[in-house]
N, C-alpha and C. Protein backbone atom coordinates (compact mmCIF):
# COMPACT_ATOMS: atom_id res chain seq x y z
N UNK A 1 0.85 -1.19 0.00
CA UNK A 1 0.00 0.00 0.00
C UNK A 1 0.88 1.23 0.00
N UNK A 2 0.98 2.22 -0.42
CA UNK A 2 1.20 3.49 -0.54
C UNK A 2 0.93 4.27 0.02
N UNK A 3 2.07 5.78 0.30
CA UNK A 3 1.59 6.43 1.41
C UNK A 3 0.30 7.50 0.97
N UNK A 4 -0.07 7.80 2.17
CA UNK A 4 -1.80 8.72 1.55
C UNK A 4 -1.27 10.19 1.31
N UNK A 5 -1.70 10.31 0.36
CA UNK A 5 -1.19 11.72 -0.16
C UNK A 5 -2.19 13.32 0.87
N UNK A 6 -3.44 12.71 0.55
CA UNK A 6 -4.29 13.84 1.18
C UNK A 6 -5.69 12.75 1.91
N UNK A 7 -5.93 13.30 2.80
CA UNK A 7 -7.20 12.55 3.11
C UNK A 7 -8.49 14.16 4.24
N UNK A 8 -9.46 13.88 3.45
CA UNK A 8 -10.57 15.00 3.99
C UNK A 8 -11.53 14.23 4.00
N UNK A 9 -12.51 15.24 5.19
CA UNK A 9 -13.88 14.40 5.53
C UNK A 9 -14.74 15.41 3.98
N UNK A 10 -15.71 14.49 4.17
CA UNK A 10 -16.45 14.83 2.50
C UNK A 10 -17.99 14.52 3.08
N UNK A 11 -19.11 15.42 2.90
CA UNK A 11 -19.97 15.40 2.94
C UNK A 11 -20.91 14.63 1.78
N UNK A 12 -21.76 13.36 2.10
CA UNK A 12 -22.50 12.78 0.92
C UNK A 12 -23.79 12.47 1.56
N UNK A 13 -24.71 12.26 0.26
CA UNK A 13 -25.98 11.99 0.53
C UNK A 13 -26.41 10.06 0.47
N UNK A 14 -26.75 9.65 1.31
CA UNK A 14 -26.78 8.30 1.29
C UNK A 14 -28.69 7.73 0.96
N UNK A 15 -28.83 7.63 0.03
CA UNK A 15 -30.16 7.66 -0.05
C UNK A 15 -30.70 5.85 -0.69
N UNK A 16 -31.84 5.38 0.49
CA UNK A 16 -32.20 4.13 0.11
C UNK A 16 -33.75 3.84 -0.21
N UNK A 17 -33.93 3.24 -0.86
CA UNK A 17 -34.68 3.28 -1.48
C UNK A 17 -35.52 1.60 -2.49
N UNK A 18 -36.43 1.30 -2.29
CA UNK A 18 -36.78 -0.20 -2.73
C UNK A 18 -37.28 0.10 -4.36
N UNK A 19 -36.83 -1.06 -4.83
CA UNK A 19 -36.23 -1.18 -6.63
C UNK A 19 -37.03 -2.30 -6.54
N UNK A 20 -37.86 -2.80 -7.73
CA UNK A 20 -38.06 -3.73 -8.22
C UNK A 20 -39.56 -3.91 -8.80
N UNK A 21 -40.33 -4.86 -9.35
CA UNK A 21 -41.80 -5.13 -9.76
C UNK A 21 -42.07 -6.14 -8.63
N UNK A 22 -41.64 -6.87 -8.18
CA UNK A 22 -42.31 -7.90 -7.07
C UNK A 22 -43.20 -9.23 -7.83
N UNK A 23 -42.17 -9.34 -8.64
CA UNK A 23 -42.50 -10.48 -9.69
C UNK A 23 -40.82 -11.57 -9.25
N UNK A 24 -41.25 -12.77 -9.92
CA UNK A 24 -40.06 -13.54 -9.74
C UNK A 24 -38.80 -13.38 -10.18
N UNK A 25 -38.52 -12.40 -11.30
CA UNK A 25 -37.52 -12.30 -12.23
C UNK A 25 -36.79 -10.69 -11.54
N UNK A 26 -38.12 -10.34 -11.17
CA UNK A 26 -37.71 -8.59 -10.58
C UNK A 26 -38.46 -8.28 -8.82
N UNK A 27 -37.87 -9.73 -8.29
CA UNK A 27 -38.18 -8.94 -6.47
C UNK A 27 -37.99 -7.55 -5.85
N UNK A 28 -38.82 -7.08 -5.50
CA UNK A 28 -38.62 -6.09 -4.82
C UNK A 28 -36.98 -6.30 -3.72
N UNK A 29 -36.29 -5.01 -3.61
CA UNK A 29 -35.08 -5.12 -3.06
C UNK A 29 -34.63 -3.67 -2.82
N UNK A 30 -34.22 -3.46 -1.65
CA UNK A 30 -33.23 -2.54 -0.88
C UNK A 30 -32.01 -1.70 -1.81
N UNK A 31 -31.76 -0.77 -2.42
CA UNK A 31 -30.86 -0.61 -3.39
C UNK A 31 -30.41 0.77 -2.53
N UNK A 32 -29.06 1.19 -2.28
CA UNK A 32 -28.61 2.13 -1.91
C UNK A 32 -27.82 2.91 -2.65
N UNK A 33 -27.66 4.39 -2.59
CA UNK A 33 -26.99 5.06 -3.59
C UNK A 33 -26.56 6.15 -2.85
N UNK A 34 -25.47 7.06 -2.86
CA UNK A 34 -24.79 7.70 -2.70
C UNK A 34 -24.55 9.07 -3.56
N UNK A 35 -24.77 10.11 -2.95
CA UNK A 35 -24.64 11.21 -4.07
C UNK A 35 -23.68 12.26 -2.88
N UNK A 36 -23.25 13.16 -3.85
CA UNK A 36 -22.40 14.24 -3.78
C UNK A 36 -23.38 15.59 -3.37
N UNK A 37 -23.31 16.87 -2.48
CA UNK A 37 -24.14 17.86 -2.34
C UNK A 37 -24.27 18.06 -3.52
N UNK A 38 -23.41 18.42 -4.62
CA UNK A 38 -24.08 18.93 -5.54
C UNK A 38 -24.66 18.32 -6.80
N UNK A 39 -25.23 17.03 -6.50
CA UNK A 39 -26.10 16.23 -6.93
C UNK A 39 -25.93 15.29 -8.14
N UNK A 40 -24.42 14.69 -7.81
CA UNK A 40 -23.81 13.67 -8.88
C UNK A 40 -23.42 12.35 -7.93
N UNK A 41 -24.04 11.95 -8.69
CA UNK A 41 -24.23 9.99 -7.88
C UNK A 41 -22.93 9.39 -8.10
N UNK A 42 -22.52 9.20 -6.89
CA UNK A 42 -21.42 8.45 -7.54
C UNK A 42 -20.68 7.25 -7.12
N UNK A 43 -22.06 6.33 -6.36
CA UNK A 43 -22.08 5.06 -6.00
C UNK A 43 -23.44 4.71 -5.50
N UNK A 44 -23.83 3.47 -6.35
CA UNK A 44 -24.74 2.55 -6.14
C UNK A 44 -24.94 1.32 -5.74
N UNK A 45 -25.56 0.75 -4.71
CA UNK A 45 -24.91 -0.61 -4.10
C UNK A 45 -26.69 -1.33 -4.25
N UNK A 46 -26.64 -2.10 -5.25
CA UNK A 46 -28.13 -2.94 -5.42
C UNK A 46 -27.29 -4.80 -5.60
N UNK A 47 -27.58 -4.97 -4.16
CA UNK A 47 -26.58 -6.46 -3.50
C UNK A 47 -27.64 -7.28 -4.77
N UNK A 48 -29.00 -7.19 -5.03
CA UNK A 48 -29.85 -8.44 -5.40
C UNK A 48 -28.96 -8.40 -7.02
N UNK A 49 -28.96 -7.02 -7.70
CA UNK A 49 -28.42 -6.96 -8.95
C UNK A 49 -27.61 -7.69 -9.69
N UNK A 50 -26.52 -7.56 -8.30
CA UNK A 50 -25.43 -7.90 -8.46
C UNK A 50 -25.26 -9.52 -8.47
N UNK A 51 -26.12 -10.11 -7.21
CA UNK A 51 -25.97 -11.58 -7.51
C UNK A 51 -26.73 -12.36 -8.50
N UNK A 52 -27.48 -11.52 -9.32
CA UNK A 52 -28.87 -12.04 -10.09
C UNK A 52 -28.17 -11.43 -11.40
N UNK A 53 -26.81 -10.73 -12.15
CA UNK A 53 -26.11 -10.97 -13.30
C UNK A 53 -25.64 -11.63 -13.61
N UNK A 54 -24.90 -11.75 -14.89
CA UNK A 54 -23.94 -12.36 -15.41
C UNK A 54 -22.38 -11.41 -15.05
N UNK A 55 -21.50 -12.06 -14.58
CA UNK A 55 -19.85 -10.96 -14.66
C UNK A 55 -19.93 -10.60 -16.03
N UNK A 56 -19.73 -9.54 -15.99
CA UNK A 56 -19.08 -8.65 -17.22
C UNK A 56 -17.74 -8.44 -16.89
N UNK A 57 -16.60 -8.15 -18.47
CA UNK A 57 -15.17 -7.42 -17.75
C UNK A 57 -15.36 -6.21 -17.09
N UNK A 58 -16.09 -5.11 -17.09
CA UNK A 58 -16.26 -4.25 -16.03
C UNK A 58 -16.72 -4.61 -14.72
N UNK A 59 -16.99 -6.09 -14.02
CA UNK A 59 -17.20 -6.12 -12.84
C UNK A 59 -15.70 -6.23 -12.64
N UNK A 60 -14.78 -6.74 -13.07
CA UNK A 60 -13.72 -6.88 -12.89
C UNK A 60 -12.84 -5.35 -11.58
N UNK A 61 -12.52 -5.62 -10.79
CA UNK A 61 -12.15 -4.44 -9.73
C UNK A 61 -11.29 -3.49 -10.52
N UNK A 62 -11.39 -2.35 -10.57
CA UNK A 62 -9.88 -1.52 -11.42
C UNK A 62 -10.43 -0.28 -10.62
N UNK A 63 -9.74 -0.26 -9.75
CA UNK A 63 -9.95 0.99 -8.95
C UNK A 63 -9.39 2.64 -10.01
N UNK A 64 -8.92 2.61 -10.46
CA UNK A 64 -8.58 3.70 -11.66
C UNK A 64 -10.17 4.22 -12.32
N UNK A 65 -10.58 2.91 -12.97
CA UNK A 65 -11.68 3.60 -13.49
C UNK A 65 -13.33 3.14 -12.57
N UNK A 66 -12.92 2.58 -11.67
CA UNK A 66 -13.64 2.84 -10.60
C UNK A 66 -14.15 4.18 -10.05
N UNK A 67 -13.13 4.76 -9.88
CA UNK A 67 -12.86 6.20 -9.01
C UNK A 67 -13.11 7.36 -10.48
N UNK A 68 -12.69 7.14 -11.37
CA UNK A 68 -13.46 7.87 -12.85
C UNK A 68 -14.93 7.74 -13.10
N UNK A 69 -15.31 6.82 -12.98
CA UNK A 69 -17.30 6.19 -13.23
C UNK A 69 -17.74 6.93 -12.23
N UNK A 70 -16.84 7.21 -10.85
CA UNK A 70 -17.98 7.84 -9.64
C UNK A 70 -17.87 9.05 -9.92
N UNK A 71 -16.92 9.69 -10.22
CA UNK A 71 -16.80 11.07 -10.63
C UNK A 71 -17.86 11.60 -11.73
N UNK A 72 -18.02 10.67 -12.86
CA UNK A 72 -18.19 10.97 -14.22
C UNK A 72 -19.38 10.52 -14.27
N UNK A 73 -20.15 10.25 -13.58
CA UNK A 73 -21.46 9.75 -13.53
C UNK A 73 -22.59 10.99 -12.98
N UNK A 74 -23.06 10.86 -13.78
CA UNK A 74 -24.26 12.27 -13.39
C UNK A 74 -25.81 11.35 -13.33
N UNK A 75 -26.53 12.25 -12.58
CA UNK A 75 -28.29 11.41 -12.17
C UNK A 75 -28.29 11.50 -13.68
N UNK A 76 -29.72 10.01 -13.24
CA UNK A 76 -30.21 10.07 -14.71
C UNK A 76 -31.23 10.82 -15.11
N UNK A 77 -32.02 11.44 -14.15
CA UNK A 77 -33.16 12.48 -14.12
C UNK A 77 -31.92 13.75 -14.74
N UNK A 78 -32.75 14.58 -15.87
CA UNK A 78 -31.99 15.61 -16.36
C UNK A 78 -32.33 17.01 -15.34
N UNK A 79 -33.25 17.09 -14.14
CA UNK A 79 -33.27 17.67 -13.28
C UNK A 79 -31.83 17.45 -11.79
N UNK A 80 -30.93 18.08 -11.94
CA UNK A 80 -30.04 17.03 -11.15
C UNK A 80 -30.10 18.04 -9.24
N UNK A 81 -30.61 19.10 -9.52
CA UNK A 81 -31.00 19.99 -8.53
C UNK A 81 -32.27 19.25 -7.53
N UNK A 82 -33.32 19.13 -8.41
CA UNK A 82 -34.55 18.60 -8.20
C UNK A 82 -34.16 17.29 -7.39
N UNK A 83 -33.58 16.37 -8.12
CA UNK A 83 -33.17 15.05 -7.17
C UNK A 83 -32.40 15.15 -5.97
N UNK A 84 -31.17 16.38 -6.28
CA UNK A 84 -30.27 16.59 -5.10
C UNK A 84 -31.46 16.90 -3.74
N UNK A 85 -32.16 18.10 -3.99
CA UNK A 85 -33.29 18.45 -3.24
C UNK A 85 -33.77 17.43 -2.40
N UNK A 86 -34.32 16.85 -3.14
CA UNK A 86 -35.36 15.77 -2.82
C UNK A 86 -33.86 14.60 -1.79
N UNK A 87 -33.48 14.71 -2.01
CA UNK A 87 -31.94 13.51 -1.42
C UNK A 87 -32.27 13.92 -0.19
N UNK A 88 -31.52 15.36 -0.16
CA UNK A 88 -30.87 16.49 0.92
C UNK A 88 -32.52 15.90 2.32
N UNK A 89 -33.76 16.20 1.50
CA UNK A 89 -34.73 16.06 2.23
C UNK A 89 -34.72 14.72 3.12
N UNK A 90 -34.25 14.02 2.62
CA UNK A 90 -34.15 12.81 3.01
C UNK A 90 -35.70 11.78 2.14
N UNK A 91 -36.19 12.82 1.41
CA UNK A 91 -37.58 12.15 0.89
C UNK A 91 -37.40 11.36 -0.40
N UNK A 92 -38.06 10.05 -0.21
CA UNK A 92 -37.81 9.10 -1.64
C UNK A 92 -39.11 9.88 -2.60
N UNK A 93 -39.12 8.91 -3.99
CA UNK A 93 -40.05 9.56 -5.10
C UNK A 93 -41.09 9.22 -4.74
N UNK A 94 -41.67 8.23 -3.60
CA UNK A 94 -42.93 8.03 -3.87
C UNK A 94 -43.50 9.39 -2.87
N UNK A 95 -42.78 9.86 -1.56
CA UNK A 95 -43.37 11.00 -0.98
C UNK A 95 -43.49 12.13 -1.87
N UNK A 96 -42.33 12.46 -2.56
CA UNK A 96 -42.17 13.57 -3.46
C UNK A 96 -44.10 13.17 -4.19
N UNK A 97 -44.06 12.14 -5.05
CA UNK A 97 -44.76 12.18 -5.92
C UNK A 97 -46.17 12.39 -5.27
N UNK A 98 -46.45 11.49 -4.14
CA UNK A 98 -47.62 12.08 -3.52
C UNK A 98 -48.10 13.67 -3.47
N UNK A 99 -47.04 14.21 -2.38
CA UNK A 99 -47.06 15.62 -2.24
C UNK A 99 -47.43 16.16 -3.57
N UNK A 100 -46.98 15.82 -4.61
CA UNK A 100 -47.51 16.37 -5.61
C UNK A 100 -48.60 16.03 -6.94
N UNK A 101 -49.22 14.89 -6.23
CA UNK A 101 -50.48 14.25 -6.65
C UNK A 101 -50.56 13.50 -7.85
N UNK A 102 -49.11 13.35 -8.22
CA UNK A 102 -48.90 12.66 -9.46
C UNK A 102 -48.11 11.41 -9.20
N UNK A 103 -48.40 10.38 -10.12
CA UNK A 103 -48.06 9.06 -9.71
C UNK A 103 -45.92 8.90 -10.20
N UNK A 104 -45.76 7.73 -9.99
CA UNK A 104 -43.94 7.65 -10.00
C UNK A 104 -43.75 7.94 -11.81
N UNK A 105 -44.51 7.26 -12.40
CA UNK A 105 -44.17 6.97 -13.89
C UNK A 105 -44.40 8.64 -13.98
N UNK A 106 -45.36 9.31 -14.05
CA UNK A 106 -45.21 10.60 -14.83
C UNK A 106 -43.84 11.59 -14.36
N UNK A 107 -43.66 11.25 -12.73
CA UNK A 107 -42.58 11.98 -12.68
C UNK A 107 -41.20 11.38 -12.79
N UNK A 108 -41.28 9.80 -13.31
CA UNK A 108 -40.20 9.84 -14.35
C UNK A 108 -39.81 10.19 -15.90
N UNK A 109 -41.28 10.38 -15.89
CA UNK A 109 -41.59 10.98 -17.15
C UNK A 109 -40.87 12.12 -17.62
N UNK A 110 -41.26 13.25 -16.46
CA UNK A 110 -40.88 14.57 -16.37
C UNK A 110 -39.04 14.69 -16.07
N UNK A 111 -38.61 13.61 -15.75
CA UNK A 111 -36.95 13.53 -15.85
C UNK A 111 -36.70 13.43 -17.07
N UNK A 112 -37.47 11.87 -17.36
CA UNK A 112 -36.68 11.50 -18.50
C UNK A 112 -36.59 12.41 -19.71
N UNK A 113 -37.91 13.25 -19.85
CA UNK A 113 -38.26 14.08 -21.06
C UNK A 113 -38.12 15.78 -21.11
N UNK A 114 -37.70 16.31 -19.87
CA UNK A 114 -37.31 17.21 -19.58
C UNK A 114 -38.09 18.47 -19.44
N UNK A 115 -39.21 17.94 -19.22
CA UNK A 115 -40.32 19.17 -18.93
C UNK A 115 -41.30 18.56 -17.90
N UNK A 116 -41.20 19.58 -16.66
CA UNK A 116 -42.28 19.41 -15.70
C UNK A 116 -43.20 20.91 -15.69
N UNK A 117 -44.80 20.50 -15.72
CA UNK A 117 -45.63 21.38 -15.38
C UNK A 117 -45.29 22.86 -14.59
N UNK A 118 -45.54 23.94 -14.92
CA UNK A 118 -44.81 25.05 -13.96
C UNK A 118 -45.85 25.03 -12.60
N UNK A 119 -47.03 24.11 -12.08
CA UNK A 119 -47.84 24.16 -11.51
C UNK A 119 -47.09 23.60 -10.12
N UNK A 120 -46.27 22.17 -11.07
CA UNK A 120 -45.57 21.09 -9.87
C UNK A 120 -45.06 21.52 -9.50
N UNK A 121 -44.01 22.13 -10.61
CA UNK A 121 -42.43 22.76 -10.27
C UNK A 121 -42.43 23.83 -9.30
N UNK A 122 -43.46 24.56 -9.05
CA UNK A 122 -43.18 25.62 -8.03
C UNK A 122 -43.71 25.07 -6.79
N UNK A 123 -44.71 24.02 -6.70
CA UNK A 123 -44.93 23.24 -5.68
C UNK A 123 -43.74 22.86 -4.89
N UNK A 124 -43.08 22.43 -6.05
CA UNK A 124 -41.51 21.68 -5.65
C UNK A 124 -40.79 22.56 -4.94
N UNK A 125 -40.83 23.94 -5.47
CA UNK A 125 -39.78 25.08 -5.29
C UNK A 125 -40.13 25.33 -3.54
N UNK A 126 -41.25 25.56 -3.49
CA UNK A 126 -42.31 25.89 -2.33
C UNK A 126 -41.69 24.69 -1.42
N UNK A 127 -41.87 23.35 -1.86
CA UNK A 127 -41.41 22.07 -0.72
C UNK A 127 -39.76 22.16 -0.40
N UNK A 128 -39.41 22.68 -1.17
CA UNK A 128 -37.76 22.61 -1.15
C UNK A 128 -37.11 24.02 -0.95
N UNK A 129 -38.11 25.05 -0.58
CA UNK A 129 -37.73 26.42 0.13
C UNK A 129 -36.62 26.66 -0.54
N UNK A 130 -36.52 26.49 -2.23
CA UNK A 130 -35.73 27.01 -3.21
C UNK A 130 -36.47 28.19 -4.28
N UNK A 131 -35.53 28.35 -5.71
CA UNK A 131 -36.68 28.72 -6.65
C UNK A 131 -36.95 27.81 -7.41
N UNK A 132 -37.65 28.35 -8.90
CA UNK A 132 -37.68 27.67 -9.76
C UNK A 132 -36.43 27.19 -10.55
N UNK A 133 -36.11 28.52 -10.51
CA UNK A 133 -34.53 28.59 -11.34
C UNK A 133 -33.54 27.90 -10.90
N UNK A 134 -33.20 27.42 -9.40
CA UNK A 134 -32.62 26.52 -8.97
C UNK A 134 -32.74 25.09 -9.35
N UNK A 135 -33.86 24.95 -9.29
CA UNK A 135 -34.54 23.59 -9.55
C UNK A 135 -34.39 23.23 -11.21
N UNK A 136 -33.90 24.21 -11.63
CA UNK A 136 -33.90 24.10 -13.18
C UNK A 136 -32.75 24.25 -13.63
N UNK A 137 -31.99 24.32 -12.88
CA UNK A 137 -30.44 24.62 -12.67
C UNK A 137 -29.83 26.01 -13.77
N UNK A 138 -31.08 26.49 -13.68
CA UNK A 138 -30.34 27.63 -14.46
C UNK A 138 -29.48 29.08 -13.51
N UNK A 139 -29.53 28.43 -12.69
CA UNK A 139 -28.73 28.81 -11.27
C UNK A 139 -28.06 28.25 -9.75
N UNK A 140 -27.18 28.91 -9.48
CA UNK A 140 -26.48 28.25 -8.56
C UNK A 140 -27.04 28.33 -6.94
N UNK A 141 -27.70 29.79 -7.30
CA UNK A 141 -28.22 29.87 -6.06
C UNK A 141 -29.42 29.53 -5.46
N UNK A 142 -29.53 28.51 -4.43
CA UNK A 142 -30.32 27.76 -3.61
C UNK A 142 -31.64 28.48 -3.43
N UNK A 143 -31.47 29.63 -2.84
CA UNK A 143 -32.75 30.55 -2.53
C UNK A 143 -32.71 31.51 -3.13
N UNK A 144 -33.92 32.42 -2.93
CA UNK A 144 -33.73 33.92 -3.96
C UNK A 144 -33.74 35.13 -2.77
């Protein structure tokens, strides 16, 4: 082992959350993920996933591009404010989605496709004592 060059405490968001259909092929399961304050994921630990693949050469350990994938990995929601938010809260999608009266699929919808209602979105802004513009990342700053 090698000597440590720098070592700091680092603030992350540890967020868990149950994955699956609850069918035989896709059990419901515990999946944990890890994000950065400023809302880039950059470790996911889903134990069922993992024993229910095939190895690929990327399971293979290579800490090099290990430590590159966590860096270089951004949410998959194109809202990456909105999710950080929602992390920080400690609230999963199904509270979010309640609070806002819409079911999980539409507001993956609204990730995947990149437009949410300005009705929700300020709902959101309102739940997350941010703005809009934050939430839309067309700014850095948290509050107005």
């Amino acid at each position: 082992m090698g000597r440590c060059e720098s070592a700091k405490i680092v603030k992350i968001i540890e967020v868990k959350f149950v994955k699956g259909s609850g069918v035989k092929n896709d059990p419901t399961h515990e999946v944990t993920e890890y994000w950065t304050l400023d809302g880039v994921k950059i470790a996911e630990i889903d134990e069922w996933a993992k024993l229910n693949s095939e190895p690929k050469n990327e399971d293979i350990p290579d800490l090099v591009n290990a430590e590159n994938n966590c860096r270089n990995r951004l949410i998959d929601c194109c809202f990456n404010n909105i999710e950080a938010e929602r992390a920080r809260c400690g609230m999963t999608v199904e509270v979010l989605t309640n609070h806002l009266g819409v079911t999980r699929k539409t507001y993956y919808n609204w990730c995947n496709k990149g437009s949410i209602p300005r009705e929700k979105l300020e709902k959101m802004a309102d739940l997350f004592e941010t703005t809009t513009d934050y939430l839309l990342g067309h700014t850095i700053v948290k509050s107005a």
